[in-house]
N, C-alpha and C. Protein backbone atom coordinates (compact mmCIF):
# COMPACT_ATOMS: atom_id res chain seq x y z
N UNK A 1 98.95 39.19 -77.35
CA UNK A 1 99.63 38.29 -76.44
C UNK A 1 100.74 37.53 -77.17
N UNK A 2 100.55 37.42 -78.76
CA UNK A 2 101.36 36.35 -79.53
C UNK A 2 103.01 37.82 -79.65
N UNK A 3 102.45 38.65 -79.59
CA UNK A 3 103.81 39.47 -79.76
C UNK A 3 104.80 39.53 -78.38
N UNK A 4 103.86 39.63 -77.29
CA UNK A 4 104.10 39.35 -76.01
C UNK A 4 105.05 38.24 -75.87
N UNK A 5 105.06 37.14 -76.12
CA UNK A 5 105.77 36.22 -76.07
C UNK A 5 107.06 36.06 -77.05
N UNK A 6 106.75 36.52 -78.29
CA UNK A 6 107.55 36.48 -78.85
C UNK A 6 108.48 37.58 -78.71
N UNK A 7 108.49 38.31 -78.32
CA UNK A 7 109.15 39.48 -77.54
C UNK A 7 110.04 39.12 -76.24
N UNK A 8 108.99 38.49 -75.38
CA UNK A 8 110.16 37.79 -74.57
C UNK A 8 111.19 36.89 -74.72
N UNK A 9 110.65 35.83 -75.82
CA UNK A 9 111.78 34.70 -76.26
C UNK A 9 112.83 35.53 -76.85
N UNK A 10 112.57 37.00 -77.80
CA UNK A 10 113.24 37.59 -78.58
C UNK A 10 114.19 37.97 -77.50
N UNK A 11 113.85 38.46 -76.57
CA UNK A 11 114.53 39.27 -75.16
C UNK A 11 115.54 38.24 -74.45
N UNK A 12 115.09 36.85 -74.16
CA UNK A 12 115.93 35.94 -73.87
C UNK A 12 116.46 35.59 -74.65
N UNK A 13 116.91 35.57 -75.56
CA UNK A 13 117.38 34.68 -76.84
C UNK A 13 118.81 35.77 -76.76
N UNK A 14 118.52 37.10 -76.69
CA UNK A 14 119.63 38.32 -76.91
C UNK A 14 120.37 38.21 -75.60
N UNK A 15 119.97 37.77 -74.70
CA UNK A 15 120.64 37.99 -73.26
C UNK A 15 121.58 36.86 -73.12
N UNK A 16 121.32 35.65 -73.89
CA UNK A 16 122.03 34.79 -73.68
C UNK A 16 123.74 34.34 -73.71
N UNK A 17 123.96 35.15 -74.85
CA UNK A 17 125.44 35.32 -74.69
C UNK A 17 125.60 36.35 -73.74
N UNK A 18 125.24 37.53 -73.33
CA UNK A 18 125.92 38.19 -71.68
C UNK A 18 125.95 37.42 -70.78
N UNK A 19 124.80 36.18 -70.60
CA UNK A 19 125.01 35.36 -69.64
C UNK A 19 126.09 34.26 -69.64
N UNK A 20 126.73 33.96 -70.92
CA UNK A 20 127.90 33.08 -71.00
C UNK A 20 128.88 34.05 -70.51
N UNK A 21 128.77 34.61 -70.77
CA UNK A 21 130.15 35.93 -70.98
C UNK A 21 130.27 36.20 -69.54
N UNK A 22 129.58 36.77 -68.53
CA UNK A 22 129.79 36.77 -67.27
C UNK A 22 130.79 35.82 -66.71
N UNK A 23 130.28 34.37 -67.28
CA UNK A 23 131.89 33.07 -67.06
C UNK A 23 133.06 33.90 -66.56
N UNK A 24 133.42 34.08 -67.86
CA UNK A 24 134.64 35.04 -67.60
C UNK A 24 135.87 34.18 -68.75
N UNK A 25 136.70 34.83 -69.31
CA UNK A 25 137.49 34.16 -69.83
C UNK A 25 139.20 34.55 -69.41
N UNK A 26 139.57 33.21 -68.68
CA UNK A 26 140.64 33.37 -68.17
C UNK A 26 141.99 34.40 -68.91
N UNK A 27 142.05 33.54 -70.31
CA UNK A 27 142.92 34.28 -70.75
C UNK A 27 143.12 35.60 -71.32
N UNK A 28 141.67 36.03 -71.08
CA UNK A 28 141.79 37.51 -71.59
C UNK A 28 141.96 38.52 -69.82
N UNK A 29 141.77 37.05 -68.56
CA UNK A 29 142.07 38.10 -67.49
C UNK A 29 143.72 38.02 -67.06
N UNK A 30 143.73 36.93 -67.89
CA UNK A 30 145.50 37.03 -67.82
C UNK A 30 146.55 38.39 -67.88
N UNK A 31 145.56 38.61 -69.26
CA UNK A 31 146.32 40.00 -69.62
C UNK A 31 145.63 41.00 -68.97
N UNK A 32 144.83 41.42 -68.34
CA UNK A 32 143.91 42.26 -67.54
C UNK A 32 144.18 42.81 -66.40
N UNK A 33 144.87 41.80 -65.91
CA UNK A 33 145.62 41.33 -64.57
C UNK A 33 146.63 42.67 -64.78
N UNK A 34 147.20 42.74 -65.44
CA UNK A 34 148.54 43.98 -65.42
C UNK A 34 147.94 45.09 -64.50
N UNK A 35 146.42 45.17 -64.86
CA UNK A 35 146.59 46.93 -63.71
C UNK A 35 146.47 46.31 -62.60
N UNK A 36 146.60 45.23 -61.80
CA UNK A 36 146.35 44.58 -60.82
C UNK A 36 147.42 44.72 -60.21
N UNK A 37 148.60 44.19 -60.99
CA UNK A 37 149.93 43.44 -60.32
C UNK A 37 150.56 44.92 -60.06
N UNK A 38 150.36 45.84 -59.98
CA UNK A 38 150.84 47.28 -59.01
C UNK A 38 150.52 47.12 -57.78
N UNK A 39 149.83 46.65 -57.27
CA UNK A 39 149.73 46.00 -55.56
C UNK A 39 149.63 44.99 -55.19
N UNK A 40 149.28 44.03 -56.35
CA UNK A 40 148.85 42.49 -55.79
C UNK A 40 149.93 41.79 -56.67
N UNK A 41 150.55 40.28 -56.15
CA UNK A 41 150.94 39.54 -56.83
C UNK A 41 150.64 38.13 -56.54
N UNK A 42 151.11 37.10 -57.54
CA UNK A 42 150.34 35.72 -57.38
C UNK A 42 151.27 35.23 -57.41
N UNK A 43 151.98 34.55 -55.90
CA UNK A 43 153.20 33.47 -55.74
C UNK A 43 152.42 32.67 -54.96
N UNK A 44 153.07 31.26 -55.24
CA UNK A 44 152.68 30.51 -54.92
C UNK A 44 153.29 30.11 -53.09
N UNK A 45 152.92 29.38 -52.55
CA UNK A 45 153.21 29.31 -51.12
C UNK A 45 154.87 29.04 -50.74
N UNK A 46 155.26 27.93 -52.19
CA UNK A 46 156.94 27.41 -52.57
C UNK A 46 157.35 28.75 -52.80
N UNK A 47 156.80 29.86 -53.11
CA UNK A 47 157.61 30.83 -53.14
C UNK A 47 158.07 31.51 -54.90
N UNK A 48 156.86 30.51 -55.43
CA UNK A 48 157.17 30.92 -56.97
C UNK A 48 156.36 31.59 -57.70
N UNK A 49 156.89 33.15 -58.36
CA UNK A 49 156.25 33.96 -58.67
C UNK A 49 155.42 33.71 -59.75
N UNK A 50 154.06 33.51 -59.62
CA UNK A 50 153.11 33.58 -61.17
C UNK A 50 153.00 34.85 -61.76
N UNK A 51 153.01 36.08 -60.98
CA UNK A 51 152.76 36.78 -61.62
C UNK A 51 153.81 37.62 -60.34
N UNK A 52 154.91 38.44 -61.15
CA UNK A 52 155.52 39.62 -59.99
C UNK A 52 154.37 40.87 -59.54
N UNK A 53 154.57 40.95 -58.78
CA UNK A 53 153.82 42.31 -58.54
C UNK A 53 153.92 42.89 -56.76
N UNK A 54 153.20 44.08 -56.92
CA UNK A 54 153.31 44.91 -55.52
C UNK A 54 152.91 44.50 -54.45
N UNK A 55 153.19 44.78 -53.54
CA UNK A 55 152.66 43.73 -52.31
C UNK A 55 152.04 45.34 -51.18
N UNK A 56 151.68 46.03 -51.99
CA UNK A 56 150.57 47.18 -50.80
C UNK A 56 149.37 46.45 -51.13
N UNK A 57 148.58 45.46 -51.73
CA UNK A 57 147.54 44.17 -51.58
C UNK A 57 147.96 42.60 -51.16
N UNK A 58 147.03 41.87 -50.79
CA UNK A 58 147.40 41.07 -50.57
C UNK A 58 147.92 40.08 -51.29
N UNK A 59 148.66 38.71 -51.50
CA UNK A 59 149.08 37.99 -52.58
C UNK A 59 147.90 37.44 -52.91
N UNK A 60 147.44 36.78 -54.29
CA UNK A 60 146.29 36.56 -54.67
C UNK A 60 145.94 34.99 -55.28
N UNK A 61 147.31 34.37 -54.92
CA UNK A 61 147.42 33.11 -54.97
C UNK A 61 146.38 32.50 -54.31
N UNK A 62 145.11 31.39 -54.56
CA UNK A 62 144.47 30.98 -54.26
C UNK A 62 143.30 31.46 -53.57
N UNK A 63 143.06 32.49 -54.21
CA UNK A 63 142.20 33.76 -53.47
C UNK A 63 140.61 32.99 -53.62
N UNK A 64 140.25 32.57 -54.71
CA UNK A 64 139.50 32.00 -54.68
C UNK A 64 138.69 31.00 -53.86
N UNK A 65 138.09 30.41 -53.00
CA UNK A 65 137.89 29.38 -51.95
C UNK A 65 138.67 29.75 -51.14
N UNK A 66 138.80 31.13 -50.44
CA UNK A 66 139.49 31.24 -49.55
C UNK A 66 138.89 32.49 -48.77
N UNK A 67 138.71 32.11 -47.48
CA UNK A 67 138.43 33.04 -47.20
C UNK A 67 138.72 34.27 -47.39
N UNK A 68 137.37 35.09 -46.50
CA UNK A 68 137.66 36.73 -47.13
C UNK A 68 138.73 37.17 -45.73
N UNK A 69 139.56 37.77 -45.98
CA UNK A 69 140.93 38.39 -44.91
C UNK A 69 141.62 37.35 -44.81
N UNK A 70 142.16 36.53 -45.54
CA UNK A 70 142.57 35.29 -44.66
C UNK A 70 143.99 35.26 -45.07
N UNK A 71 144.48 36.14 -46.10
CA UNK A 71 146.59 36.45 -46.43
C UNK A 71 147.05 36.61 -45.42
N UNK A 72 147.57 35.39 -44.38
CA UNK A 72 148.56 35.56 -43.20
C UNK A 72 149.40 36.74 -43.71
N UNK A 73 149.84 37.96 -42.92
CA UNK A 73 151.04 38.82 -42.84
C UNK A 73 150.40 40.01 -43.31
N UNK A 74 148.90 40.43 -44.30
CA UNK A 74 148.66 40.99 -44.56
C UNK A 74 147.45 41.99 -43.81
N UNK A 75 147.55 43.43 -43.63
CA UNK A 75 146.37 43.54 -42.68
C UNK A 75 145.00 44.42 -43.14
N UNK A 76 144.26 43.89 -43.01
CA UNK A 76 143.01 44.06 -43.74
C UNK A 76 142.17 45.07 -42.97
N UNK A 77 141.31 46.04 -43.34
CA UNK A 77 140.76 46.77 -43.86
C UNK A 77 139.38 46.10 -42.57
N UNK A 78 138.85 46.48 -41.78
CA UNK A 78 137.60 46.05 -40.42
C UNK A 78 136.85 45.99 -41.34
N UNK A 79 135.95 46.61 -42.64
CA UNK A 79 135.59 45.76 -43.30
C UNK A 79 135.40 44.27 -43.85
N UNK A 80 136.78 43.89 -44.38
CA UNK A 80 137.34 42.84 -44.95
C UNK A 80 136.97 42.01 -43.50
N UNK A 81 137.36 42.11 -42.62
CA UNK A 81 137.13 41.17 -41.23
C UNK A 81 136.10 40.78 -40.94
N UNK A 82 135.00 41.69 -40.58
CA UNK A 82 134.03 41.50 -40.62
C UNK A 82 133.26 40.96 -41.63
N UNK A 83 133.75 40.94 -42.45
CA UNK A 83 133.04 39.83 -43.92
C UNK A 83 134.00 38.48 -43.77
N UNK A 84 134.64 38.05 -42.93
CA UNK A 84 135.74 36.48 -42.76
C UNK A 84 135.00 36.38 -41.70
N UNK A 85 134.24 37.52 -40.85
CA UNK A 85 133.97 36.87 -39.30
C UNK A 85 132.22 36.25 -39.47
N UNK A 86 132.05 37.05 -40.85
CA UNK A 86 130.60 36.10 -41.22
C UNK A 86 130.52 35.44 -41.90
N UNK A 87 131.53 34.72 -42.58
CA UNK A 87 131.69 33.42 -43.17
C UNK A 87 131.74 33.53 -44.30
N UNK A 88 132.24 34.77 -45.05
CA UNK A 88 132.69 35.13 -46.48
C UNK A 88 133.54 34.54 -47.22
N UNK A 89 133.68 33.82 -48.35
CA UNK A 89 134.44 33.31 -49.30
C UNK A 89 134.61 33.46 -50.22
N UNK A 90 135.76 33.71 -50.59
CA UNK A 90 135.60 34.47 -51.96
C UNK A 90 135.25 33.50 -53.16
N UNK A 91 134.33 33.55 -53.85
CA UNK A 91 134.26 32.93 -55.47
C UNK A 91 134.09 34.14 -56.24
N UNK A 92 134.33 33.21 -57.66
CA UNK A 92 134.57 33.90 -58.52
C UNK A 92 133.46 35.40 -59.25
N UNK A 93 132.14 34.94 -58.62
CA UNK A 93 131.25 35.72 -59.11
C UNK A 93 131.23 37.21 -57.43
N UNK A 94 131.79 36.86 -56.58
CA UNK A 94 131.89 38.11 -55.70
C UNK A 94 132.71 38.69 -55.80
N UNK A 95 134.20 37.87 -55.92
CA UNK A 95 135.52 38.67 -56.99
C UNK A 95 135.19 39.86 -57.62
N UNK A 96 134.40 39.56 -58.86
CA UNK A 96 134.03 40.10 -59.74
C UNK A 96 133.46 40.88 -59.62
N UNK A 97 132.35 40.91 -58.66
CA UNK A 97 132.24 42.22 -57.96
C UNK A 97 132.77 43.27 -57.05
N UNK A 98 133.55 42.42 -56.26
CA UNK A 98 134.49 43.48 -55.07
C UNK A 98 135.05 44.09 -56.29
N UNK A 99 135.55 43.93 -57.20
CA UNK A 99 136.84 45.08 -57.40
C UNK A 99 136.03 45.49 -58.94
N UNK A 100 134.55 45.90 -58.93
CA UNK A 100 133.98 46.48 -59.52
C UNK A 100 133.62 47.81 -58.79
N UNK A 101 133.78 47.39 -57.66
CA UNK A 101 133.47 48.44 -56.84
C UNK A 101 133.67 48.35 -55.12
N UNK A 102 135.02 47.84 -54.57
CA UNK A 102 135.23 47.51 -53.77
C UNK A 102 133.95 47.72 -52.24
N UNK A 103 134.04 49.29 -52.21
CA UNK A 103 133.35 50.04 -50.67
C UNK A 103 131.76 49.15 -50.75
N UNK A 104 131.43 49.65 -52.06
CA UNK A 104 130.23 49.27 -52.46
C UNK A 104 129.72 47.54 -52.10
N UNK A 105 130.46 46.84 -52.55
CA UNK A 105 130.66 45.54 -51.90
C UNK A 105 130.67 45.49 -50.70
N UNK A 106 130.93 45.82 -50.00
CA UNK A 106 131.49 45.44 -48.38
C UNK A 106 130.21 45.96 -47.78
N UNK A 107 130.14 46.81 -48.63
CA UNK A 107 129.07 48.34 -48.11
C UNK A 107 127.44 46.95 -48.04
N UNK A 108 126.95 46.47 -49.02
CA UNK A 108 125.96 45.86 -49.27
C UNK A 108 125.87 44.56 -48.56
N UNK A 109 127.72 43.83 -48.73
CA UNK A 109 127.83 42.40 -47.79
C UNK A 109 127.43 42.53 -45.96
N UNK A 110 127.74 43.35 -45.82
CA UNK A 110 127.84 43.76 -44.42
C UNK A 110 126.76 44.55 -43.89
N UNK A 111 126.20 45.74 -44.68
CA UNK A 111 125.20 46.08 -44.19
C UNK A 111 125.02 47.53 -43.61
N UNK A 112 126.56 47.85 -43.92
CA UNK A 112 127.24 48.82 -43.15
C UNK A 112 127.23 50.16 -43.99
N UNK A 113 126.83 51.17 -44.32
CA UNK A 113 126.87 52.05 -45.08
C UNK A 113 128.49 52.78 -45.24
N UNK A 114 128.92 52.82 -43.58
CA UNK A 114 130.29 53.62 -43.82
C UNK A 114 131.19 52.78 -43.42
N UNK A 115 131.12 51.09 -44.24
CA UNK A 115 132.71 50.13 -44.11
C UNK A 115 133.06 50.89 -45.45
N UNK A 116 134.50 50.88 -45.42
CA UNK A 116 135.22 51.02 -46.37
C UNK A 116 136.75 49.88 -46.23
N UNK A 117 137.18 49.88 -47.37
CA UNK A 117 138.24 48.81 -47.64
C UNK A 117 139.59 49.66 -47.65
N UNK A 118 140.37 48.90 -47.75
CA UNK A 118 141.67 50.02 -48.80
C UNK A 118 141.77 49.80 -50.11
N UNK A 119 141.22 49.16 -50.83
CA UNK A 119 141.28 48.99 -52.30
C UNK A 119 140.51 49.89 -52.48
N UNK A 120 141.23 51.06 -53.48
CA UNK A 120 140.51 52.00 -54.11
C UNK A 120 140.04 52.12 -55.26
N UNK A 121 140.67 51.34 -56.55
CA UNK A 121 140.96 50.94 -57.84
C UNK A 121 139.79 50.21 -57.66
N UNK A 122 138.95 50.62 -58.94
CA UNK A 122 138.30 50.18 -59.24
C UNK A 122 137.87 49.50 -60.60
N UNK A 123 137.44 48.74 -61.49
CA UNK A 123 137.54 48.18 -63.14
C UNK A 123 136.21 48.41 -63.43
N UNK A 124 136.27 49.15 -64.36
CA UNK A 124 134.85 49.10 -64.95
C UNK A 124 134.58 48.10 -66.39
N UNK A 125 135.72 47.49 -66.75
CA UNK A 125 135.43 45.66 -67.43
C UNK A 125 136.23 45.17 -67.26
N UNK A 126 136.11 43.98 -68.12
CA UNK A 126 136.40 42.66 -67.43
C UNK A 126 136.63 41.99 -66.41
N UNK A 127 135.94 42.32 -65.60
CA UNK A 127 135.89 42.05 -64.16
C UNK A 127 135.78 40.24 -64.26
N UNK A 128 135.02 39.99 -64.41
CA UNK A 128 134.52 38.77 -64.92
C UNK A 128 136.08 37.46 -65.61
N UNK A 129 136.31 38.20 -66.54
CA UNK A 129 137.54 37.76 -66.62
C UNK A 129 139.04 37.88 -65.71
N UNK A 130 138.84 38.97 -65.31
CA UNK A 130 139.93 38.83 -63.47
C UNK A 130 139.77 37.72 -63.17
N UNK A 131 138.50 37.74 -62.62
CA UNK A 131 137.91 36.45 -61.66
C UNK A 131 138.04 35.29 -61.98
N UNK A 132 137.61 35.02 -63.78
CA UNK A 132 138.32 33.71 -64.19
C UNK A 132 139.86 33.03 -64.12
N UNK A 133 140.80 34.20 -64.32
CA UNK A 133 141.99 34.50 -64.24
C UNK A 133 142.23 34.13 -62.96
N UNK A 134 142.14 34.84 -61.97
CA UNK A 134 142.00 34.35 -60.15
C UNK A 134 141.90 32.88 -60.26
N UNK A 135 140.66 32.83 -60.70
CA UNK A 135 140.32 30.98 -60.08
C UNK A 135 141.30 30.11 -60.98
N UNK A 136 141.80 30.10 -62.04
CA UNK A 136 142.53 29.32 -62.65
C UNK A 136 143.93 29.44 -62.33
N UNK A 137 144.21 30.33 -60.86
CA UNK A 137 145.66 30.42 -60.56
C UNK A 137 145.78 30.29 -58.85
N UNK A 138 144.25 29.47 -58.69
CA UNK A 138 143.86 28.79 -57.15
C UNK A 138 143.79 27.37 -57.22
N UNK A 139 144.38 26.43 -56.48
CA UNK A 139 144.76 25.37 -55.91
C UNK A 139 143.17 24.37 -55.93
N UNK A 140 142.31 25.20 -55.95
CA UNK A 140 141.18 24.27 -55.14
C UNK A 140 140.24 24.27 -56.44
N UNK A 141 140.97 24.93 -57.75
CA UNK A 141 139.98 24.91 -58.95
C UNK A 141 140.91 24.70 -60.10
N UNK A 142 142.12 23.95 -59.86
CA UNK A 142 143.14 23.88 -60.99
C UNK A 142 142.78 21.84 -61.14
């Protein structure tokens, strides 16, 4: 039983930095951000570009605390709607998951086996750091 335990503390003790790390560190999603800004860009409402980029996504300025579908001009995906029409918001830790695996997300939020999004791109790291990146370039967490 004495290995038992000490096995688990050993087990928690190792997990503990993945669990900081999930945080996310902004400035490494700063630079991360580049495969992003091919469809998405982050201007601000004045009209000032944080980051240039493509506009076949929505702008990503304050994406954070904001609802899910909610880029006036942009048109979203009956998925995406149906996750704003049940009271979806984006933070930083669902971020981090939608665009780990967009369908898959929507797919599990909703309930729906065959919602799909239009985000196809998917990141298999630093997701986490996107998301930090996101929230530190939203209004309601600066």
């Amino acid at each position: 039983m004495r290995f038992a335990i000490i096995g688990a503390l050993m087990g928690a003790t190792l997990a503990m930095p993945a669990l900081a790390q999930d945080a996310g560190d902004a400035t490494v999603g700063e630079k991360e951000f580049r495969k992003c800004k091919a469809c998405h860009m982050i201007q601000s409402p004045e009209g000032e570009d944080i980051v240039k980029g493509g506009a076949t996504g929505p702008n990503l300025y304050g994406v954070v605390g904001r609802p899910a579908a909610a880029q006036e001009g942009y048109k979203y995906s009956e998925a995406l709607i149906a996750l704003k029409d049940a009271g979806e918001v984006w933070t930083v830790e669902d971020l981090a998951a939608y665009i780990t695996d967009p369908n898959k997300f929507v797919q599990e939020k909703t309930g729906d086996s065959s919602a799909r999004t239009k985000m196809t791109f998917k990141l298999n790291k630093n997701q986490a750091d996107i998301a930090a990146y996101l929230a530190s370039a939203s209004p309601a967490t600066q």
